[in-house]
C-alpha atoms as a PDB file:
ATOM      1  CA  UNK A   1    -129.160-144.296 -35.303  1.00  0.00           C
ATOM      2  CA  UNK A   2    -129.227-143.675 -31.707  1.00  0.00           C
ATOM      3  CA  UNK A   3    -129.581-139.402 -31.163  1.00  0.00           C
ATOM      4  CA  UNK A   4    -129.537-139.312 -26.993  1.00  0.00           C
ATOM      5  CA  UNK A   5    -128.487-135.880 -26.632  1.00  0.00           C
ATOM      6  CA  UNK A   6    -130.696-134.555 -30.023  1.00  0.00           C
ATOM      7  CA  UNK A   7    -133.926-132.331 -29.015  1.00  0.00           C
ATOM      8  CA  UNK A   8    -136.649-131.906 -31.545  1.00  0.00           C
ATOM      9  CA  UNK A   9    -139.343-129.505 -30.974  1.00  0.00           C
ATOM     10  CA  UNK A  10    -142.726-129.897 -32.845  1.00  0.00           C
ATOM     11  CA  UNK A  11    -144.518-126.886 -32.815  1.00  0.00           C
ATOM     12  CA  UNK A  12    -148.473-127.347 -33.915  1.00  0.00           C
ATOM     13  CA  UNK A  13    -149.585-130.899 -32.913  1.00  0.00           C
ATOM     14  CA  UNK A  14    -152.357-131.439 -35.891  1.00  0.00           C
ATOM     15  CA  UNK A  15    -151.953-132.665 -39.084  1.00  0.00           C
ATOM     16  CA  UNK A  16    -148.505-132.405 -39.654  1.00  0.00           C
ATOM     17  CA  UNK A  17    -147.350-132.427 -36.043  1.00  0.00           C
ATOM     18  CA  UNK A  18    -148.992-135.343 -35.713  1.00  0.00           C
ATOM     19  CA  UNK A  19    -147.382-137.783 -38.326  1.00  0.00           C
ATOM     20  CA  UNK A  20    -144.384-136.480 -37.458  1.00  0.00           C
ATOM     21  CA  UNK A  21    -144.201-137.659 -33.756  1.00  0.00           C
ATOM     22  CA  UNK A  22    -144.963-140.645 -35.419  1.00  0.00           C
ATOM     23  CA  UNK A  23    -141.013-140.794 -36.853  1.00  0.00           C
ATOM     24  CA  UNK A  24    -140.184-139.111 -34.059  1.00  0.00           C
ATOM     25  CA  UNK A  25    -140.930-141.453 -31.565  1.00  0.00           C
ATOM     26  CA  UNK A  26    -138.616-144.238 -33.113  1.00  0.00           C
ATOM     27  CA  UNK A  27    -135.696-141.829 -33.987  1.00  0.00           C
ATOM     28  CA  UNK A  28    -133.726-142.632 -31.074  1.00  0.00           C
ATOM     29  CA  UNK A  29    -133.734-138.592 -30.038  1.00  0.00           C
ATOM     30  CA  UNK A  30    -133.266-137.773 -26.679  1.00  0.00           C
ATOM     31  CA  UNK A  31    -136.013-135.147 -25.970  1.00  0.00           C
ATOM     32  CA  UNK A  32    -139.364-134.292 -27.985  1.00  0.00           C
ATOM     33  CA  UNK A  33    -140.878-130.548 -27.230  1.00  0.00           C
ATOM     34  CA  UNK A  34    -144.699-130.345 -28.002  1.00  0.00           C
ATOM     35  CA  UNK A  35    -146.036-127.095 -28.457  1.00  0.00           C
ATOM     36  CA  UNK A  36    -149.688-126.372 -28.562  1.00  0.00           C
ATOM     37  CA  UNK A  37    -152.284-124.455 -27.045  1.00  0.00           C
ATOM     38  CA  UNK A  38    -155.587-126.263 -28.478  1.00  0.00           C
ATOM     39  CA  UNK A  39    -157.508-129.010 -27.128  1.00  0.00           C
ATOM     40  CA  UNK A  40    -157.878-132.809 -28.961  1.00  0.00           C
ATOM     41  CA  UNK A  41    -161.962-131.656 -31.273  1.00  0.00           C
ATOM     42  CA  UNK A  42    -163.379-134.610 -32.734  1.00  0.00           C
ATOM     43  CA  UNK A  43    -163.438-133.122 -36.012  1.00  0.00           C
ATOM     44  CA  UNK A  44    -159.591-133.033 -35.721  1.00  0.00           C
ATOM     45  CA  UNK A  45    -158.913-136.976 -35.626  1.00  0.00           C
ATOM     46  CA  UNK A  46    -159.078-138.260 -39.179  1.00  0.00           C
ATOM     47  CA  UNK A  47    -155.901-136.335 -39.821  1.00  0.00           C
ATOM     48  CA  UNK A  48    -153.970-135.479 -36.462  1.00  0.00           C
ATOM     49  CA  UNK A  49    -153.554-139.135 -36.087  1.00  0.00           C
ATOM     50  CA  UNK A  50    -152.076-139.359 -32.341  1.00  0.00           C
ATOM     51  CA  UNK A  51    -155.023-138.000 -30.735  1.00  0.00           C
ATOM     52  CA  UNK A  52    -157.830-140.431 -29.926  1.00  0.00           C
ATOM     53  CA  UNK A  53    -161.622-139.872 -29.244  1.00  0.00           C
ATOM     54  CA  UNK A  54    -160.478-140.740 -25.340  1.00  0.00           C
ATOM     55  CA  UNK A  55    -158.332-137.199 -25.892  1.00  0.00           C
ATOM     56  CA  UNK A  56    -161.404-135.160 -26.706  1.00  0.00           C
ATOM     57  CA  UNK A  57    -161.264-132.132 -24.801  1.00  0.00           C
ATOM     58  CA  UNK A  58    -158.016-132.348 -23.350  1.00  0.00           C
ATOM     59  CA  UNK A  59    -155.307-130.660 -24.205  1.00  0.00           C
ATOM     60  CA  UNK A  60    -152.916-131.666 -27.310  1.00  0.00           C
ATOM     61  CA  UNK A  61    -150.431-131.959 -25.367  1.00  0.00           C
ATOM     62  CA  UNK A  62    -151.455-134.032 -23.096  1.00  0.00           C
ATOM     63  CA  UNK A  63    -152.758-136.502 -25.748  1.00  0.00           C
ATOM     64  CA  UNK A  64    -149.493-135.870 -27.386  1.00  0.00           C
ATOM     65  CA  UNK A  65    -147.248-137.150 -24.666  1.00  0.00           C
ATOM     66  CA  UNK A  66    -149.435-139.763 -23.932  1.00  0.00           C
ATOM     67  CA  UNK A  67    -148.971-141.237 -27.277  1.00  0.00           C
ATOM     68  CA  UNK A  68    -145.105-140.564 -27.425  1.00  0.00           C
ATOM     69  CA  UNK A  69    -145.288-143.416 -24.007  1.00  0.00           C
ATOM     70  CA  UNK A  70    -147.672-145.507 -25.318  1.00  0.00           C
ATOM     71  CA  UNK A  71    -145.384-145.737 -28.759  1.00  0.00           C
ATOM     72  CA  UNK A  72    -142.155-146.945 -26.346  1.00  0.00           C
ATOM     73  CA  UNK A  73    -140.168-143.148 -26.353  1.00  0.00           C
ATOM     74  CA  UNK A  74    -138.154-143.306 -23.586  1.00  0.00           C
ATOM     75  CA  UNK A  75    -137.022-139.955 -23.410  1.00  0.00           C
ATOM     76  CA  UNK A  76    -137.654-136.170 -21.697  1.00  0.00           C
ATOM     77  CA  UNK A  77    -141.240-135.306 -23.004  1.00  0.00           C
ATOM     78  CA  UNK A  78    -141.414-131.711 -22.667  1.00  0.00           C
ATOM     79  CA  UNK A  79    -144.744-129.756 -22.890  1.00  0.00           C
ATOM     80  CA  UNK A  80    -145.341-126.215 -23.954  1.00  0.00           C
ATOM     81  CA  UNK A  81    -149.171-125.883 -23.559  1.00  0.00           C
ATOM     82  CA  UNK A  82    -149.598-122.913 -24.864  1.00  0.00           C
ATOM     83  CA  UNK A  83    -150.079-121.140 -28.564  1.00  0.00           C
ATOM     84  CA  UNK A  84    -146.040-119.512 -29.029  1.00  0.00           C
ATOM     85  CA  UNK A  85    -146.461-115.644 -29.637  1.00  0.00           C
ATOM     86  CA  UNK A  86    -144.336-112.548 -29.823  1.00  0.00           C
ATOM     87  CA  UNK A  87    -143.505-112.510 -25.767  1.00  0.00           C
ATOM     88  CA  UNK A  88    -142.064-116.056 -26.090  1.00  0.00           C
ATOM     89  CA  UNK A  89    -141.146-117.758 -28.994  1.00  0.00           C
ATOM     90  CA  UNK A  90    -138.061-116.899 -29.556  1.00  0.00           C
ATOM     91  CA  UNK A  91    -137.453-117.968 -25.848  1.00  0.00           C
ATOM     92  CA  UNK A  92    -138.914-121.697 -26.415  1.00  0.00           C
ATOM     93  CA  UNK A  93    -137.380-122.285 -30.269  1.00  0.00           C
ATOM     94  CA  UNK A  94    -133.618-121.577 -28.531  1.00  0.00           C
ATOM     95  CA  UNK A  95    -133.512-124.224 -26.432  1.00  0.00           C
ATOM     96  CA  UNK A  96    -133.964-127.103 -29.069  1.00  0.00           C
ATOM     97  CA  UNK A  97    -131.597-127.866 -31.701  1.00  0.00           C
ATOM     98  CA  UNK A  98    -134.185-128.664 -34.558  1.00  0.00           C
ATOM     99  CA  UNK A  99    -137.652-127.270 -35.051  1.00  0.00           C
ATOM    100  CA  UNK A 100    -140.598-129.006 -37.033  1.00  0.00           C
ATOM    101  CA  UNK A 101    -143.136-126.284 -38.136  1.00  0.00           C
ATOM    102  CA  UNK A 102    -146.579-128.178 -37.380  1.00  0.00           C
ATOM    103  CA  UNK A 103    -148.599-124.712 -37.443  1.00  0.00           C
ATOM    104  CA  UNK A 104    -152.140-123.706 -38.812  1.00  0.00           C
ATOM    105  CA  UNK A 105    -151.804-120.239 -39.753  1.00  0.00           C
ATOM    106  CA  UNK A 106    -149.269-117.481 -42.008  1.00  0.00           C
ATOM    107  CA  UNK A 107    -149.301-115.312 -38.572  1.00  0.00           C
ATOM    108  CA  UNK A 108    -147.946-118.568 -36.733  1.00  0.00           C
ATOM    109  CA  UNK A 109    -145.943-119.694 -39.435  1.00  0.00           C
ATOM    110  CA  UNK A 110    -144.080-116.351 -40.353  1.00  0.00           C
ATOM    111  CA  UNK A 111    -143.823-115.804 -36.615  1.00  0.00           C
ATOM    112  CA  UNK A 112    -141.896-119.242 -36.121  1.00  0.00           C
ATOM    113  CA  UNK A 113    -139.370-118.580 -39.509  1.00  0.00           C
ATOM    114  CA  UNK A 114    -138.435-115.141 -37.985  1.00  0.00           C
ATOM    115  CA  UNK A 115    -137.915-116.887 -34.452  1.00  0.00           C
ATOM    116  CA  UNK A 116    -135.742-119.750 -35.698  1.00  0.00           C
ATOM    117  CA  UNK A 117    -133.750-117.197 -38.717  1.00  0.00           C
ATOM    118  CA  UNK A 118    -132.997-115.135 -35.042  1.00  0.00           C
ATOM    119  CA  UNK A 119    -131.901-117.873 -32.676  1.00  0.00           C
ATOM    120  CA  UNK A 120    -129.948-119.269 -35.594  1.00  0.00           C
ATOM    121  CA  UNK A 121    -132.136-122.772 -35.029  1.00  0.00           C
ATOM    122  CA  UNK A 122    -132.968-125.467 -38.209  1.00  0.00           C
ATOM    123  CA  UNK A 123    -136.664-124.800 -39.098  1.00  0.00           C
ATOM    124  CA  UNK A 124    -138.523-127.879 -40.905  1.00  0.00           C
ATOM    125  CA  UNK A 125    -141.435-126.223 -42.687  1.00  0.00           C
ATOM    126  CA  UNK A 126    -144.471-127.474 -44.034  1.00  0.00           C
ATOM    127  CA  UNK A 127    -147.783-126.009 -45.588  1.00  0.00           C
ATOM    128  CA  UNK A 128    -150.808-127.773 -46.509  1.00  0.00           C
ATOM    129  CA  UNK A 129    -154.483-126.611 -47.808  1.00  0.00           C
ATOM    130  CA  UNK A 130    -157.003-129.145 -49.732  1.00  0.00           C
ATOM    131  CA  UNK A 131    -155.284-131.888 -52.086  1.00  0.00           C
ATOM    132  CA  UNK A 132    -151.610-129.911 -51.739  1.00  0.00           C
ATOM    133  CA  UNK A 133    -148.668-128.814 -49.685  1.00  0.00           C
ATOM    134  CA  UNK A 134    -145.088-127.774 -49.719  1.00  0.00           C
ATOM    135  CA  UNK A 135    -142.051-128.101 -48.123  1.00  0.00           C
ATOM    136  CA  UNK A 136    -138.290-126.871 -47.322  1.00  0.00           C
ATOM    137  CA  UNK A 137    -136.211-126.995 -44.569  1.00  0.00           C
ATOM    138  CA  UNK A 138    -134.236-123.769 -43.546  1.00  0.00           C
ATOM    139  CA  UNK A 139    -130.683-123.469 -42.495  1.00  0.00           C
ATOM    140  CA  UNK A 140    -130.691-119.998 -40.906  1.00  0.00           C
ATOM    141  CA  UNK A 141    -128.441-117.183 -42.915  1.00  0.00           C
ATOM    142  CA  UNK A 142    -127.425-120.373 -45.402  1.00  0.00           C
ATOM    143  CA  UNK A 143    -130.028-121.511 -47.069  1.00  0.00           C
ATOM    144  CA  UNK A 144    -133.662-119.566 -47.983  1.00  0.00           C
ATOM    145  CA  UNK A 145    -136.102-118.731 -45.343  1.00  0.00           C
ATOM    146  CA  UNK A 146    -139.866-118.728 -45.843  1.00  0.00           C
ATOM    147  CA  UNK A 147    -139.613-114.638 -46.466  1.00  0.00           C
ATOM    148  CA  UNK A 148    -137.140-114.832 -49.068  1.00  0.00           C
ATOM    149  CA  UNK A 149    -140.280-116.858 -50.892  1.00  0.00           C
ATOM    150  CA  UNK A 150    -143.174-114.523 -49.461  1.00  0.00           C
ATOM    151  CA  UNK A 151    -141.666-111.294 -47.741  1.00  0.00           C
ATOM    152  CA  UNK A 152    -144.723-110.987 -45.639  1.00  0.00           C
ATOM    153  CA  UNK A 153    -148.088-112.770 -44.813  1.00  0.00           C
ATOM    154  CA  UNK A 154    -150.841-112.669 -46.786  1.00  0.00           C
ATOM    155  CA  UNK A 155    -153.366-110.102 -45.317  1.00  0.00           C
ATOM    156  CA  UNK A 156    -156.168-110.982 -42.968  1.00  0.00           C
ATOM    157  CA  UNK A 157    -158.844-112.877 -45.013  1.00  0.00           C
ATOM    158  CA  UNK A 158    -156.799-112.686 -48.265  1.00  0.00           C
ATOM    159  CA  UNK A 159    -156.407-117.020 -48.406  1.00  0.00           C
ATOM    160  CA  UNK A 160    -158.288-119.614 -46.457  1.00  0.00           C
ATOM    161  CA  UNK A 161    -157.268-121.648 -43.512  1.00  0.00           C
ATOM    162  CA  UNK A 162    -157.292-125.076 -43.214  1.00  0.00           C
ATOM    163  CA  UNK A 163    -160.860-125.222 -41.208  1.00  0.00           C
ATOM    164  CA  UNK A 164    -162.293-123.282 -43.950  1.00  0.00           C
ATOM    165  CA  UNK A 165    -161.090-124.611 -46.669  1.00  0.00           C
ATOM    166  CA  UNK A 166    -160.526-128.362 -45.547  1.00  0.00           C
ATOM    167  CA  UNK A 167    -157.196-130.650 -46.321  1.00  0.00           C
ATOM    168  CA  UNK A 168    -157.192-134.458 -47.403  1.00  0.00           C
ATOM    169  CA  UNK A 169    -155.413-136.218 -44.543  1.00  0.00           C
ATOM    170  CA  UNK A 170    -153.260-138.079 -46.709  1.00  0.00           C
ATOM    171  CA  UNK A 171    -151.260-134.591 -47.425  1.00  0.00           C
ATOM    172  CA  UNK A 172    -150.080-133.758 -44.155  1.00  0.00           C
ATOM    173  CA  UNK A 173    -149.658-137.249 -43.430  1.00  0.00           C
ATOM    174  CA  UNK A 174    -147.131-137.303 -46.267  1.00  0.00           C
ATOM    175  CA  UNK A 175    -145.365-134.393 -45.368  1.00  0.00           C
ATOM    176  CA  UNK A 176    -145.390-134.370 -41.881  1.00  0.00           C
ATOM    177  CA  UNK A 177    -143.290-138.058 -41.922  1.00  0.00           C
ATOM    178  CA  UNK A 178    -140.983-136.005 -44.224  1.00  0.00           C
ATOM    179  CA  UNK A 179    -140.631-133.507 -41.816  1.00  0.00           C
ATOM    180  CA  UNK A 180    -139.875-135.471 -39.250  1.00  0.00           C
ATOM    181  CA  UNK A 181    -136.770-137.328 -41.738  1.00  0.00           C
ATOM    182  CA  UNK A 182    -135.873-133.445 -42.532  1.00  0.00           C
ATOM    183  CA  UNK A 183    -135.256-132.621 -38.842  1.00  0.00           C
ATOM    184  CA  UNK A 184    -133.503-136.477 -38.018  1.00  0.00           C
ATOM    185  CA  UNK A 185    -131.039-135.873 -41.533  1.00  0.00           C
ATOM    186  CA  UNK A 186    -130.751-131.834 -40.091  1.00  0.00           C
ATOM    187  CA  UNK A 187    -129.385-133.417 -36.281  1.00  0.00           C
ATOM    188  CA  UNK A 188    -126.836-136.021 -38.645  1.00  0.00           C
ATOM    189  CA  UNK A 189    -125.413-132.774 -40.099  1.00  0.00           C
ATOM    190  CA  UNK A 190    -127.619-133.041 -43.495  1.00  0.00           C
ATOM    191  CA  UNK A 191    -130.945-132.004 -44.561  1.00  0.00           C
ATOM    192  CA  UNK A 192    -131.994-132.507 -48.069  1.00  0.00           C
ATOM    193  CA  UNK A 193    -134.742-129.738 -48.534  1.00  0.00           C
ATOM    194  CA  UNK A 194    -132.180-127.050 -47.701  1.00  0.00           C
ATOM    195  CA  UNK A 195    -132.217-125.026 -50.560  1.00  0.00           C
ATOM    196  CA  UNK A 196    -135.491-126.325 -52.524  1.00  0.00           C
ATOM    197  CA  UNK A 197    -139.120-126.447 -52.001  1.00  0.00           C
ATOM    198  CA  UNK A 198    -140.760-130.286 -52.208  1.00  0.00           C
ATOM    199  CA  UNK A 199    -144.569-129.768 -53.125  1.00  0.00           C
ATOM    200  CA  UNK A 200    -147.068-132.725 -53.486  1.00  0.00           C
ATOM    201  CA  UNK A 201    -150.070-133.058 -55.355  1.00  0.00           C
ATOM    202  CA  UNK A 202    -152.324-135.914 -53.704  1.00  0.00           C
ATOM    203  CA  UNK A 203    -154.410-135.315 -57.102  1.00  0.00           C
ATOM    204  CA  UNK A 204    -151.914-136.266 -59.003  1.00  0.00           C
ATOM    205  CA  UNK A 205    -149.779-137.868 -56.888  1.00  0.00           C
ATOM    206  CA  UNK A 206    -146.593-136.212 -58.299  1.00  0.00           C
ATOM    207  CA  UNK A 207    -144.278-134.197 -56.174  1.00  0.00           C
ATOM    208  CA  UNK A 208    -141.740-131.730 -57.669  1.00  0.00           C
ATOM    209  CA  UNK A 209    -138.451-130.218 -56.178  1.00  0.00           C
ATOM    210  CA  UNK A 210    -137.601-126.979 -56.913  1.00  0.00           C
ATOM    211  CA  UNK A 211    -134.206-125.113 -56.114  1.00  0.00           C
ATOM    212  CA  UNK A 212    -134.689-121.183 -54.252  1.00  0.00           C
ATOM    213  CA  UNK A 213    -131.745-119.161 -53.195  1.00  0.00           C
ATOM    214  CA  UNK A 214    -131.377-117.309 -49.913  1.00  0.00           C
ATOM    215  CA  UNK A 215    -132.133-113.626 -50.994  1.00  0.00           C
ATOM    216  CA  UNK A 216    -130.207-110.939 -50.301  1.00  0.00           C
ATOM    217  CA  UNK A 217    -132.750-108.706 -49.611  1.00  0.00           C
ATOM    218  CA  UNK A 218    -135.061-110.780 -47.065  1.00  0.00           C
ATOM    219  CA  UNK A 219    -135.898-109.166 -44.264  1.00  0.00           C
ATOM    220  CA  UNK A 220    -135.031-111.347 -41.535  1.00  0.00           C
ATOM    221  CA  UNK A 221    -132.057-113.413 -43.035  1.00  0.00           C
ATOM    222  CA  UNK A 222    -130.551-110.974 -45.695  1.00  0.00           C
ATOM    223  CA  UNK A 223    -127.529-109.033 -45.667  1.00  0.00           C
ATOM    224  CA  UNK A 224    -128.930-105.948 -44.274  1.00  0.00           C
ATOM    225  CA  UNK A 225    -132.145-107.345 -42.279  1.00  0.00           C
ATOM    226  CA  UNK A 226    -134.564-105.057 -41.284  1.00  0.00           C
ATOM    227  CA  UNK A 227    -136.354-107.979 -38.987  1.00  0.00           C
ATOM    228  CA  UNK A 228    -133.714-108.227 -36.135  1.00  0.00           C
ATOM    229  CA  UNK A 229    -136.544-108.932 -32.710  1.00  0.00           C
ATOM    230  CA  UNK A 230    -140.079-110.364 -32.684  1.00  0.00           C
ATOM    231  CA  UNK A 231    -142.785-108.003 -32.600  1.00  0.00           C
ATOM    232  CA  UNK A 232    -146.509-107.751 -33.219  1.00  0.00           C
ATOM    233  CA  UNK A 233    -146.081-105.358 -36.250  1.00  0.00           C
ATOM    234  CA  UNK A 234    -144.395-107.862 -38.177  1.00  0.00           C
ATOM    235  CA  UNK A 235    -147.839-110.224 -38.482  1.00  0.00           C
ATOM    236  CA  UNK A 236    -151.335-110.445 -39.094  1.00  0.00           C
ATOM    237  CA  UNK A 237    -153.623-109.028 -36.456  1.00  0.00           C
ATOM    238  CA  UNK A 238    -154.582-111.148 -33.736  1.00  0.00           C
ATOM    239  CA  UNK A 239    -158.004-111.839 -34.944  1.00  0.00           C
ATOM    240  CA  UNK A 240    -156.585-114.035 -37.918  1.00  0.00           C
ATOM    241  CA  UNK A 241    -155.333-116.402 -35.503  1.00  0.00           C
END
């Protein structure tokens, strides 16, 4: 189904960015942000699958857009070169009408949720770490946020990050295509992970859906919110990034 005046932003353009420009580039929408602020590494390609070795050392972006031509998208392109922080996320996620969470780390990740619960913008996210990942899309002040799951992010050093740790590329590959059928059934007036969390098991290969409930008491999207701006207190130090 043709989406001309739909605008997707994908936020992170790695594992699960990646696979999800994929769908995205035959969706029919009419404008695809990209949002990153790292280059194309060589260690990077067996996963983030729309970078090539020709991208190496360019920016993700760049390789990003370049792909979105070469796969026949024939709409805006718009590129946001830059890791999204405090001064200007909230900014960037209000002028699309879906977001795809594609980050690396909690600081990112929590930073985005609080942005998109604010701006009152569909979020798509996705979380992956060795032979796992999860899943839900979030409906701002109707459905469950990523805080009414995990109030805050973990402390500095308290899990591992992908680069540490390491992720089968089959896992984001997975979820990032689902993402990108998330944000396409979100712009049709749907979404199907509103409301549950999807998590995989490439071990097993057994996925399981399981219903959460907006709470209350979250601190961005409750009744009485106590997260109501974006600022640096809410999130890990800087270092962690």
């Amino acid at each position: 189904m043709p989406r001309p005046r739909a605008r997707v932003l994908v936020v992170g353009i790695g594992g699960l960015g990646s696979p999800a420009l994929v769908r995205l580039a035959k969706s029919g929408v009419g404008a695809i942000g990209v949002a990153d602020g790292d280059a194309v590494d060589l260690s990077n390609l067996a996963r983030q699958i729309v970078h090539t070795t020709a991208g190496i050392g360019r920016p993700k972006t760049v390789s990003a857009e370049e792909f979105l031509r070469s796969a026949g998208f024939a709409g805006s392109v718009e590129r946001i070169p830059t890791r999204l922080d405090v001064r200007d996320i909230l900014d960037a996620v209000s002028a699309w009408d879906v977001v795809v969470d594609g980050c690396d780390t909690f600081r990112s990740k929590f930073m985005l949720n609080d942005a998109c619960v604010l701006a009152g913008k569909p979020l798509v996210h996705a979380g992956v770490l060795r032979f796992e990942g999860q899943l839900m899309t979030i409906l701002p002040k109707r459905t469950a946020c990523l805080r009414c799951l995990l109030e805050s992010p973990p402390p500095p050093g308290a899990a591992p990050r992908c680069s540490e740790a390491g992720v089968l590329g089959a896992v984001p590959g997975v979820l990032g295509t689902i993402q990108a059928d998330e944000a396409l059934r979100v712009l049709d007036g749907g979404g199907g992970m509103s409301g549950r969390v999807l998590t995989f098991d490439a071990r097993r290969v057994r996925f399981r859906v399981v219903p959460v409930l907006r709470d209350p008491a979250c601190p961005v999207c409750g009744d009485r919110p106590r997260i109501d701006r974006i600022a640096g207190e809410h999130y890990p130090a800087e270092e962690y990034t």
